[in-house]
N, C-alpha and C. Protein backbone atom coordinates (compact mmCIF):
# COMPACT_ATOMS: atom_id res chain seq x y z
N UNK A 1 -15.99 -41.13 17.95
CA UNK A 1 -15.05 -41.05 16.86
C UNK A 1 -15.66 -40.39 15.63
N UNK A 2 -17.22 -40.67 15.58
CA UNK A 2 -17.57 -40.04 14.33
C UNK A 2 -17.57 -38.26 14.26
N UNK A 3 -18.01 -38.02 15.58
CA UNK A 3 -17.80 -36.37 15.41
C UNK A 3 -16.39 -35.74 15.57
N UNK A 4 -15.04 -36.83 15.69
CA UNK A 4 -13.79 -36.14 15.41
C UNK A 4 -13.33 -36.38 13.86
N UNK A 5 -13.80 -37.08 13.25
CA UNK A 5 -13.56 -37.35 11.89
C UNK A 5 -14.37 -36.20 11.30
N UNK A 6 -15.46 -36.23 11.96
CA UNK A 6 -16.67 -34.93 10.63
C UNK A 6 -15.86 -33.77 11.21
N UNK A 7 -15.13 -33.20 12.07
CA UNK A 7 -14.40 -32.41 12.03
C UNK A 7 -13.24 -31.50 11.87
N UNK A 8 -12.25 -32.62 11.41
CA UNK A 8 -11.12 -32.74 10.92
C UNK A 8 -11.52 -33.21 9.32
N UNK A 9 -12.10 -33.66 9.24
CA UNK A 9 -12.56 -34.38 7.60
C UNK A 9 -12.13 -32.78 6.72
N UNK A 10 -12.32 -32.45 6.67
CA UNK A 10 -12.64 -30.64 6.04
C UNK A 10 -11.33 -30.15 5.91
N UNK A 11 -10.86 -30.48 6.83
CA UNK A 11 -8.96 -29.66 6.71
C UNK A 11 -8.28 -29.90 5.46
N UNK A 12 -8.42 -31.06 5.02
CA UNK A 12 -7.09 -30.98 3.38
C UNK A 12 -8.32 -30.26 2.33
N UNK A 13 -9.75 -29.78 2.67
CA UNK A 13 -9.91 -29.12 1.55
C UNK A 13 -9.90 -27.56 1.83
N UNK A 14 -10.22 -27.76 3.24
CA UNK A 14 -9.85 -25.78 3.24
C UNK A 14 -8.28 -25.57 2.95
N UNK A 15 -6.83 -26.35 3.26
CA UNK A 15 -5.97 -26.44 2.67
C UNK A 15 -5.77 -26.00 1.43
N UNK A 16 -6.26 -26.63 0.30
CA UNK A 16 -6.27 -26.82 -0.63
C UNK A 16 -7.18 -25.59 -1.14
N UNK A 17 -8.04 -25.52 -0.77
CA UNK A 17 -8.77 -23.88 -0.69
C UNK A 17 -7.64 -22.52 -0.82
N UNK A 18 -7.59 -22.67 0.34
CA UNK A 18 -5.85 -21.93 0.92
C UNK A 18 -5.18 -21.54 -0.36
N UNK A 19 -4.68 -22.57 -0.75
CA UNK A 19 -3.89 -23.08 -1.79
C UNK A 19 -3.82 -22.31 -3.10
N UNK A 20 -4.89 -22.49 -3.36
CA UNK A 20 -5.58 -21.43 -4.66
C UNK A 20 -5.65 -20.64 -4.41
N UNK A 21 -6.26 -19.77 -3.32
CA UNK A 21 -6.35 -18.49 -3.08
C UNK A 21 -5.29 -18.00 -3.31
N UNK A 22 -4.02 -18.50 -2.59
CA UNK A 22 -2.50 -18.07 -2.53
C UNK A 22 -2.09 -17.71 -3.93
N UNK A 23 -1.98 -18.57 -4.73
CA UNK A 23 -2.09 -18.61 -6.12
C UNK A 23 -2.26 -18.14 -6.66
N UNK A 24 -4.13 -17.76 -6.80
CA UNK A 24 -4.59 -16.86 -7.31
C UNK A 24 -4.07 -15.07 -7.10
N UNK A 25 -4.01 -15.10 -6.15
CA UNK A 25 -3.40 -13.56 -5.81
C UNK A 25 -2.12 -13.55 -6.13
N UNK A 26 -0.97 -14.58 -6.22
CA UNK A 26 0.63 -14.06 -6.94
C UNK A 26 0.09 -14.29 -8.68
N UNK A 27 -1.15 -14.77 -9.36
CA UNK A 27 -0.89 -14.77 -10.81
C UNK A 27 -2.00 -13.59 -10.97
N UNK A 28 -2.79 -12.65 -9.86
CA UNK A 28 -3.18 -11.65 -10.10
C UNK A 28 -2.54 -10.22 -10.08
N UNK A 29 -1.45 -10.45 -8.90
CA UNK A 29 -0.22 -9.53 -8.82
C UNK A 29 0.69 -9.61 -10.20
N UNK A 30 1.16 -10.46 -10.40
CA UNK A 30 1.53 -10.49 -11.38
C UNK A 30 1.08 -10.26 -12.81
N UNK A 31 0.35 -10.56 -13.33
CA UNK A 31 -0.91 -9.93 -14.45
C UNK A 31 -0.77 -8.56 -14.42
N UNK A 32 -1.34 -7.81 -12.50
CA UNK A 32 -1.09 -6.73 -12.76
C UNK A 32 -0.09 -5.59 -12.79
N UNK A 33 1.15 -6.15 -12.50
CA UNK A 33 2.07 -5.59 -12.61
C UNK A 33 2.50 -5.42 -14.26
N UNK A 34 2.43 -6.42 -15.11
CA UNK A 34 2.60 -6.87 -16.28
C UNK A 34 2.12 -5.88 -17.23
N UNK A 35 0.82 -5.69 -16.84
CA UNK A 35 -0.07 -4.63 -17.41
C UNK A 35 0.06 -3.37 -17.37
N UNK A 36 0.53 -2.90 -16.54
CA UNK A 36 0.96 -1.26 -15.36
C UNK A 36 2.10 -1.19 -16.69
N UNK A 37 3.13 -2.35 -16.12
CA UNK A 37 4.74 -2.09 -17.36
C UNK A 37 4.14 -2.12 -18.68
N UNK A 38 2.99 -2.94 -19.04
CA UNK A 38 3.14 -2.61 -20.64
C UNK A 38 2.04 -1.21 -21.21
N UNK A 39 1.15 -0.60 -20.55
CA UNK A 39 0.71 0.53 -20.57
C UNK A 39 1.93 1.47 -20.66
N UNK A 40 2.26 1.41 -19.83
CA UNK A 40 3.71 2.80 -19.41
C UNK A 40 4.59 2.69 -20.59
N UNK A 41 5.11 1.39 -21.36
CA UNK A 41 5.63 1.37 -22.55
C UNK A 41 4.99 1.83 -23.40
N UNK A 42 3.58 1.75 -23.68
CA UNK A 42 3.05 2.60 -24.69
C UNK A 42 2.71 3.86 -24.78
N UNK A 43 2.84 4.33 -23.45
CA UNK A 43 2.48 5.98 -23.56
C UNK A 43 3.31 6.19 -24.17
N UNK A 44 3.36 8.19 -23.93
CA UNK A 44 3.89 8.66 -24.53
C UNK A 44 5.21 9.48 -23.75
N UNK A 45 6.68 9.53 -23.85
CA UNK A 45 7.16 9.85 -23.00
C UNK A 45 7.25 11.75 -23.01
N UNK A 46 6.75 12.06 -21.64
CA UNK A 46 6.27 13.66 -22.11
C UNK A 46 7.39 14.23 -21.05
N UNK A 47 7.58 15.42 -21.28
CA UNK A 47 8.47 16.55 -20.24
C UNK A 47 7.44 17.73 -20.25
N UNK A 48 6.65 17.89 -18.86
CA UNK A 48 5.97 19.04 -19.03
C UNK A 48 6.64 19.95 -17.57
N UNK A 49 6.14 21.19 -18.16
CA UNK A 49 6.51 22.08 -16.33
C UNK A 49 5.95 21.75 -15.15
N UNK A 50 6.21 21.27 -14.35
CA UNK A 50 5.58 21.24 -13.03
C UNK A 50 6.24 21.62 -11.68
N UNK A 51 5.53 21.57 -10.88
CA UNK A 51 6.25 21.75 -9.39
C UNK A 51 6.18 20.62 -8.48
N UNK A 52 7.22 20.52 -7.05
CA UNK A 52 7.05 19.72 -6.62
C UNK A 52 5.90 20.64 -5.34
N UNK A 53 5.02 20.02 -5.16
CA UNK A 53 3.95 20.05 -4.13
C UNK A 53 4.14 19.59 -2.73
N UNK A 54 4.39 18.16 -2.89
CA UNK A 54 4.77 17.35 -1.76
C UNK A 54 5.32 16.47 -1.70
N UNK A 55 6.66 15.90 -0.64
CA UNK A 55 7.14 14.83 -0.45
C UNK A 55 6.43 13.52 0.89
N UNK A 56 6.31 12.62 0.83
CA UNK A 56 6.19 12.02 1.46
C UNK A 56 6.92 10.55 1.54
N UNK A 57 7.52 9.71 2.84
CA UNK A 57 7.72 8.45 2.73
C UNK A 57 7.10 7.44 3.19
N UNK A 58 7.21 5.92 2.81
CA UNK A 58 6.38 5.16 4.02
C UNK A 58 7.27 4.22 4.00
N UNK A 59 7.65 4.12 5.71
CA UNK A 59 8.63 2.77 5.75
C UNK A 59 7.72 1.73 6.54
N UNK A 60 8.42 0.72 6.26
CA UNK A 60 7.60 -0.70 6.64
C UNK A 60 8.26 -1.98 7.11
N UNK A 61 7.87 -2.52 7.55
CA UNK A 61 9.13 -3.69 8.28
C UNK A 61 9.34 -3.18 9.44
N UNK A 62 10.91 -3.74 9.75
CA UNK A 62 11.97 -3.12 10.78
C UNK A 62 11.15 -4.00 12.13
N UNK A 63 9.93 -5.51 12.38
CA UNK A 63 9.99 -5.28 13.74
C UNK A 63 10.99 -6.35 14.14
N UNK A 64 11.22 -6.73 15.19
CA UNK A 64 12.16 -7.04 16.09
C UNK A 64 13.54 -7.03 14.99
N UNK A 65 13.57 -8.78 14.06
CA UNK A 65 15.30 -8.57 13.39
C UNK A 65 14.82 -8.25 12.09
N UNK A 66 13.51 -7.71 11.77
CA UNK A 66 13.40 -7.73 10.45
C UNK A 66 13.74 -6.82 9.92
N UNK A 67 14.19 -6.37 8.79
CA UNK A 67 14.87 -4.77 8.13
C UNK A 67 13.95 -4.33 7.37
N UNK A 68 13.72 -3.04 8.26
CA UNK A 68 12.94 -2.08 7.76
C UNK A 68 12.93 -1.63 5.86
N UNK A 69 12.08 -1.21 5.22
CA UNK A 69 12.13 -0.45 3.89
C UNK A 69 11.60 0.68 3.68
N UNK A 70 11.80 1.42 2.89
CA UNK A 70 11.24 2.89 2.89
C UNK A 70 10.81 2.92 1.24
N UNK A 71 9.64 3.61 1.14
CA UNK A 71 9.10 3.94 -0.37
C UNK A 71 9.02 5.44 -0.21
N UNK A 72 9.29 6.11 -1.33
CA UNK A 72 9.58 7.64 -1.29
C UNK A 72 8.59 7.77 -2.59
N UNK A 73 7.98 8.68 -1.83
CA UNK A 73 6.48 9.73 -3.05
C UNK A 73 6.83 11.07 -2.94
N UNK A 74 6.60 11.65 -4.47
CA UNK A 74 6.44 13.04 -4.52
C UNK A 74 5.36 12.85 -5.51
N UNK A 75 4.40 14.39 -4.96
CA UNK A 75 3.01 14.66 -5.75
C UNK A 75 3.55 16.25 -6.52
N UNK A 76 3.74 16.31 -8.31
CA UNK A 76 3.78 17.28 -8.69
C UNK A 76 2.85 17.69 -9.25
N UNK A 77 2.79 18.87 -9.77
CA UNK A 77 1.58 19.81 -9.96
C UNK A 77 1.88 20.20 -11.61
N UNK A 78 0.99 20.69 -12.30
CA UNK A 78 1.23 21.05 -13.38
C UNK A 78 0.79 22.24 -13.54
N UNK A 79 0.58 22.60 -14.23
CA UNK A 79 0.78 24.34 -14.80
C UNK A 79 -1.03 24.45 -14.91
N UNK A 80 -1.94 22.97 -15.22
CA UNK A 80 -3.10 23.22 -15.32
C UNK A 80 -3.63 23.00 -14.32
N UNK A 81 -2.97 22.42 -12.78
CA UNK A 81 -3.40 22.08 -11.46
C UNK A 81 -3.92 21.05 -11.20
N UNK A 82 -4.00 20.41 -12.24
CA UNK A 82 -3.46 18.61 -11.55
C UNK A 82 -2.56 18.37 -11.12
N UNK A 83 -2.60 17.03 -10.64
CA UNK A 83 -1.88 16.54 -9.45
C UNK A 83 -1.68 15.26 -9.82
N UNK A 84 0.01 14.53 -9.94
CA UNK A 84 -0.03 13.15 -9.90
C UNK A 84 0.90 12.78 -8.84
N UNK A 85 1.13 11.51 -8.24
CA UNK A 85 2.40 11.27 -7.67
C UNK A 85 2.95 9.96 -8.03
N UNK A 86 4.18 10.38 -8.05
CA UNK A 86 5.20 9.12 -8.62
C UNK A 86 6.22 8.55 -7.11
N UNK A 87 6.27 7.35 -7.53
CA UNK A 87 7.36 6.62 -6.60
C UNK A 87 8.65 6.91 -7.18
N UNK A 88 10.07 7.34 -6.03
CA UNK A 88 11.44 7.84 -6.36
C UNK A 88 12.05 7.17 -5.64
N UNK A 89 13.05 7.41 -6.24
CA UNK A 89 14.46 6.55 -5.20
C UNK A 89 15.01 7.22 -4.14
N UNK A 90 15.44 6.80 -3.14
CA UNK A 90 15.81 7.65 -2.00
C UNK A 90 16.78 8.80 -2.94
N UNK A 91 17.90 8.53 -3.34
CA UNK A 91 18.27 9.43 -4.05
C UNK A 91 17.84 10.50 -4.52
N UNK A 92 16.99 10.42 -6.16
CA UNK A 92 15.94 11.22 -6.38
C UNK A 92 14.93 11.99 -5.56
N UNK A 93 14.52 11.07 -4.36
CA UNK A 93 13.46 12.24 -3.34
C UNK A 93 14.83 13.45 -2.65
N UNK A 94 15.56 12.99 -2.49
CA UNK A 94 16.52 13.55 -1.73
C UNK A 94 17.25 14.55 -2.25
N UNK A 95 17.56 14.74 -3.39
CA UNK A 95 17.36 16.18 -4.55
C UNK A 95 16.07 16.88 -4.94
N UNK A 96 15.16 16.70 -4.01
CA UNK A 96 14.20 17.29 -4.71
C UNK A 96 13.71 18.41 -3.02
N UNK A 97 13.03 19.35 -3.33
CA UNK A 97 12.31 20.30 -2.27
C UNK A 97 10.62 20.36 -2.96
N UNK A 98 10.14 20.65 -1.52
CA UNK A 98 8.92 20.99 -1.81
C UNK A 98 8.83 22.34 -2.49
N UNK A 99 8.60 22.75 -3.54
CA UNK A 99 8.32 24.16 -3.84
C UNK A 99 9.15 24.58 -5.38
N UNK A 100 10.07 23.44 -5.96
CA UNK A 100 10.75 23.20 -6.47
C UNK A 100 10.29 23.23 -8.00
N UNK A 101 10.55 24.27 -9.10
CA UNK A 101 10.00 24.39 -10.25
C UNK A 101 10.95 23.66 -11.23
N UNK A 102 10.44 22.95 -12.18
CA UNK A 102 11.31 22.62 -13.36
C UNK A 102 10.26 21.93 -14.21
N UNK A 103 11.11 21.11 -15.16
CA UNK A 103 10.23 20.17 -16.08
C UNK A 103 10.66 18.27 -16.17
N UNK A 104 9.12 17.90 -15.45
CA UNK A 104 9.05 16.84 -15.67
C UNK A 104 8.87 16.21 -16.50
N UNK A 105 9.71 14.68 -16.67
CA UNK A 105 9.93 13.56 -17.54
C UNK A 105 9.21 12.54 -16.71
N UNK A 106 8.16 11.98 -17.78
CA UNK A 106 7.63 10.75 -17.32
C UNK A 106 7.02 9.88 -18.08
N UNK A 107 6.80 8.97 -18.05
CA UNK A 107 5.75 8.14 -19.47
C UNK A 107 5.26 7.11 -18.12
N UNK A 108 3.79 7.55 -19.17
CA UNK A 108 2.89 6.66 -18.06
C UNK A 108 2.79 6.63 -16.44
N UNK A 109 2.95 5.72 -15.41
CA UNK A 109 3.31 6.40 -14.14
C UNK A 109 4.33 5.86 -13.83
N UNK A 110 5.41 5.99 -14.62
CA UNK A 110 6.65 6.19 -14.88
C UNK A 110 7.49 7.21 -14.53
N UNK A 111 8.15 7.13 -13.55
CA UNK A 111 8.95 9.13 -13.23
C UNK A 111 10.49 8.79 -14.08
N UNK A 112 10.80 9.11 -15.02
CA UNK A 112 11.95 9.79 -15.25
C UNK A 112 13.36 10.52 -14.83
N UNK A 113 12.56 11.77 -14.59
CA UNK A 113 13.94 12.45 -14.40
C UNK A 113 13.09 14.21 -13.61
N UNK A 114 13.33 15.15 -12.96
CA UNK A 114 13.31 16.32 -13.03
C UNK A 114 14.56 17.28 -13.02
N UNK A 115 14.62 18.10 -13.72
CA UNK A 115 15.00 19.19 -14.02
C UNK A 115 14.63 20.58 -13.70
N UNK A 116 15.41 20.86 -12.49
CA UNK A 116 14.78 21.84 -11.74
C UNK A 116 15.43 22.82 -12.62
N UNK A 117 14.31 23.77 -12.83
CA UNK A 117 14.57 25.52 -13.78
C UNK A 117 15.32 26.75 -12.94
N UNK A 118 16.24 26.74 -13.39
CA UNK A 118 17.47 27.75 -12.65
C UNK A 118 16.73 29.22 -12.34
């Protein structure tokens, strides 16, 4: 009996271990999300020329009844050849082409709006 007790003995604190960890990572997610939104409020909201470079999506979910999701990226380019990419709405990716010139709106990593140049 004593070596099923010294082995089970341990479970409500790795539990409880568990516990915090869990914790710790939704009040670190959160912090950093918090932070991301209040940076992006303080930039500055800019419209510069750029192009679109590349689209990409990543869907996730979907196995057996679970429902799939999709995140939509485009990487634009600027006139000095950097490179950023912003997350879009299916919508927004879906007006946009690779190769596509206009002027971007964004603050912080914040996407806005584009305005493709006629």
């Amino acid at each position: 009996m004593d070596n099923f007790g010294f082995i089970f003995g341990g479970i409500p604190i790795f539990f409880g271990l568990f516990f915090i960890l869990i914790v710790g990572l939704i009040i670190f997610a959160i912090v950093k999300g918090l932070t991301e939104w209040n940076n992006n409020n303080n930039s500055p909201k800019l419209s510069v020329p750029a192009q679109v470079v590349t689209k990409r999506s990543k869907t996730s979910g979907g196995a057996g009844d679970a429902a799939a999701s999709t995140s939509y990226y485009v990487t634009f380019q600027f006139e000095s050849g950097d490179r950023t990419e912003f997350r879009l709405s299916g919508h927004e990716y879906g007006m946009l082409a690779e190769g596509d010139l206009g002027v971007l709106t964004f603050q912080g990593t914040r996407f806005h709006s584009f305005e493709r140049s006629t």
